[in-house]
Protein backbone atom coordinates (compact mmCIF):
# COMPACT_ATOMS: atom_id res chain seq x y z
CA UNK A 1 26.51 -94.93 66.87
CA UNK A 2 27.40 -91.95 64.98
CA UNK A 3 25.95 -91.84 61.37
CA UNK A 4 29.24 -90.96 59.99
CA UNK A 5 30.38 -94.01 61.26
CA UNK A 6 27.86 -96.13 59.44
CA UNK A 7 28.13 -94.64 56.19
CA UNK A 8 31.98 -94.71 55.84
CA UNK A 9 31.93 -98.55 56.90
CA UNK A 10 28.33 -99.50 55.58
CA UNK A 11 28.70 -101.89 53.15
CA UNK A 12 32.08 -102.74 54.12
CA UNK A 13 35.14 -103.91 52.28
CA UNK A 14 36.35 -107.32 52.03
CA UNK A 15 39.08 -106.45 54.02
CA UNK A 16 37.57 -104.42 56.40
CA UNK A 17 35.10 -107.19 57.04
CA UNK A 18 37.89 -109.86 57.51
CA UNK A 19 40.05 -107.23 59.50
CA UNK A 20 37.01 -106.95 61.87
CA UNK A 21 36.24 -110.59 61.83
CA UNK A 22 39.56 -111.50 62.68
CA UNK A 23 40.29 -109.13 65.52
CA UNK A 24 37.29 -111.02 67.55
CA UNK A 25 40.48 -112.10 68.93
CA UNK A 26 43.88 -110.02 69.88
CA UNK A 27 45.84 -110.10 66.90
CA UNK A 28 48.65 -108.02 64.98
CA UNK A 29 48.51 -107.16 61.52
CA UNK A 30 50.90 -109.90 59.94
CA UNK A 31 48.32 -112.39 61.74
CA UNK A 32 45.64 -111.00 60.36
CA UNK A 33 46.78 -111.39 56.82
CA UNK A 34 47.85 -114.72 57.32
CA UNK A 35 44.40 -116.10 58.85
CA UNK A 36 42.10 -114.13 56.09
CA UNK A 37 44.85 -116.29 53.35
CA UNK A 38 43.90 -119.16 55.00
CA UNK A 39 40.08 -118.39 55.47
CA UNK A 40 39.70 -117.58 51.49
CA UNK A 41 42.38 -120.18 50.49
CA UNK A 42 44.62 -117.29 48.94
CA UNK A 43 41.53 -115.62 47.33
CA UNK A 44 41.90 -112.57 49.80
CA UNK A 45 45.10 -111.20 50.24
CA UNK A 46 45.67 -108.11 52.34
CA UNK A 47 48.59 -106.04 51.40
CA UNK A 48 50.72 -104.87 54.22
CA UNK A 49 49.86 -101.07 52.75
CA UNK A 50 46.56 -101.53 53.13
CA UNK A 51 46.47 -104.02 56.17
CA UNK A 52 48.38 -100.92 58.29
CA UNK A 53 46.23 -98.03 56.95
CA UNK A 54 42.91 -100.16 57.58
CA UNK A 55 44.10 -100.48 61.23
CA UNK A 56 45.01 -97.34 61.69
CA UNK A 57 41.74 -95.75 60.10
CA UNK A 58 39.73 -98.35 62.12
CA UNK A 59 41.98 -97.31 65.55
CA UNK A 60 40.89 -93.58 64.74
CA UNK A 61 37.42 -94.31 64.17
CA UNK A 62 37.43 -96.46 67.57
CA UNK A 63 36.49 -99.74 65.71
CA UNK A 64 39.34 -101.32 66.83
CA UNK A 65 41.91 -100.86 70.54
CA UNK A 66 45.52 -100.77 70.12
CA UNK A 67 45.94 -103.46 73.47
CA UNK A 68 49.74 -104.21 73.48
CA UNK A 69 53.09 -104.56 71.68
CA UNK A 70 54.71 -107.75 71.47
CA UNK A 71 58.12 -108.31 70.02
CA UNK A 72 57.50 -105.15 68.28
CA UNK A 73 54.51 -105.85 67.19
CA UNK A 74 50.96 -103.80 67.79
CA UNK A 75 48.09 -106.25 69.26
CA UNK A 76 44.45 -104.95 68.51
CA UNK A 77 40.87 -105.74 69.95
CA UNK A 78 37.35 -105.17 68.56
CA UNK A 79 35.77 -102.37 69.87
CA UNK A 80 32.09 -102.40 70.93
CA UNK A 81 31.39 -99.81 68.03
CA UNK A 82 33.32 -102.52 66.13
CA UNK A 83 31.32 -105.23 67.51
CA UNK A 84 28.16 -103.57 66.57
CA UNK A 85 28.97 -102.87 62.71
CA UNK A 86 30.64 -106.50 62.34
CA UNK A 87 26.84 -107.31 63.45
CA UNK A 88 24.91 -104.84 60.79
CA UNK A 89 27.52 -106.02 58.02
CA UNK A 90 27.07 -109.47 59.20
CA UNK A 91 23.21 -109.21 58.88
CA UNK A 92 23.57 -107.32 55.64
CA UNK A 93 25.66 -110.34 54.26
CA UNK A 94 23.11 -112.93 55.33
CA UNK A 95 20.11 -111.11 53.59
CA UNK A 96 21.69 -110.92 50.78
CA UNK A 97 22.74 -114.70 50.71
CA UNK A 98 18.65 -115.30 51.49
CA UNK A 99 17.47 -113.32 49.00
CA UNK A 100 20.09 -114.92 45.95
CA UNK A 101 18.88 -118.04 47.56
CA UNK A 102 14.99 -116.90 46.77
CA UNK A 103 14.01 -116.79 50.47
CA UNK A 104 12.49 -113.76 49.92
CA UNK A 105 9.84 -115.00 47.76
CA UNK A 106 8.36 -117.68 50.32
């Protein structure tokens, strides 16, 4: 994994987590937006500006796979490379949790 890579999506963004998250299945971006709603319960709300330039950015960085069009709209898939930081960020996430917890202290 290139370093570049790491530091541009290292922490991530709420949304680029969620984006990530979701597209461990084949979605399109209006799907997206509407599962992350309904995950956070209308606390996260992806705007379709930044839904479409996330996707794009993540497409170009190879994050994410343009798979199909359906009725006009684009289907992605998780890369590997996406895979992979979803896992760092993921691990990132939990430490911190442990350590607000205190479980670095026993």
């Amino acid at each position: 994994m290139e370093d570049r890579i790491k530091r541009v999506y290292i922490p991530m963004t709420e949304t680029g987590f969620y984006i990530l998250f979701c597209l461990q299945e084949e979605m399109h971006g209006y799907n997206i937006t509407q599962n992350v709603k309904k995950m956070t319960n209308g606390a996260v709300v992806i705007s379709p500006g930044t839904m479409y330039g996330t996707l794009s950015k993540m497409e170009k960085d190879g994050l994410i796979a343009f798979v199909r069009e359906e009725e006009k709209r684009k289907l992605y898939h998780i890369t590997d490379l996406g895979r992979d930081i979803l896992s760092i960020e993921l691990q990132r996430i939990e430490r911190l949790y442990r350590n607000s917890k205190g479980e670095w202290m026993a």
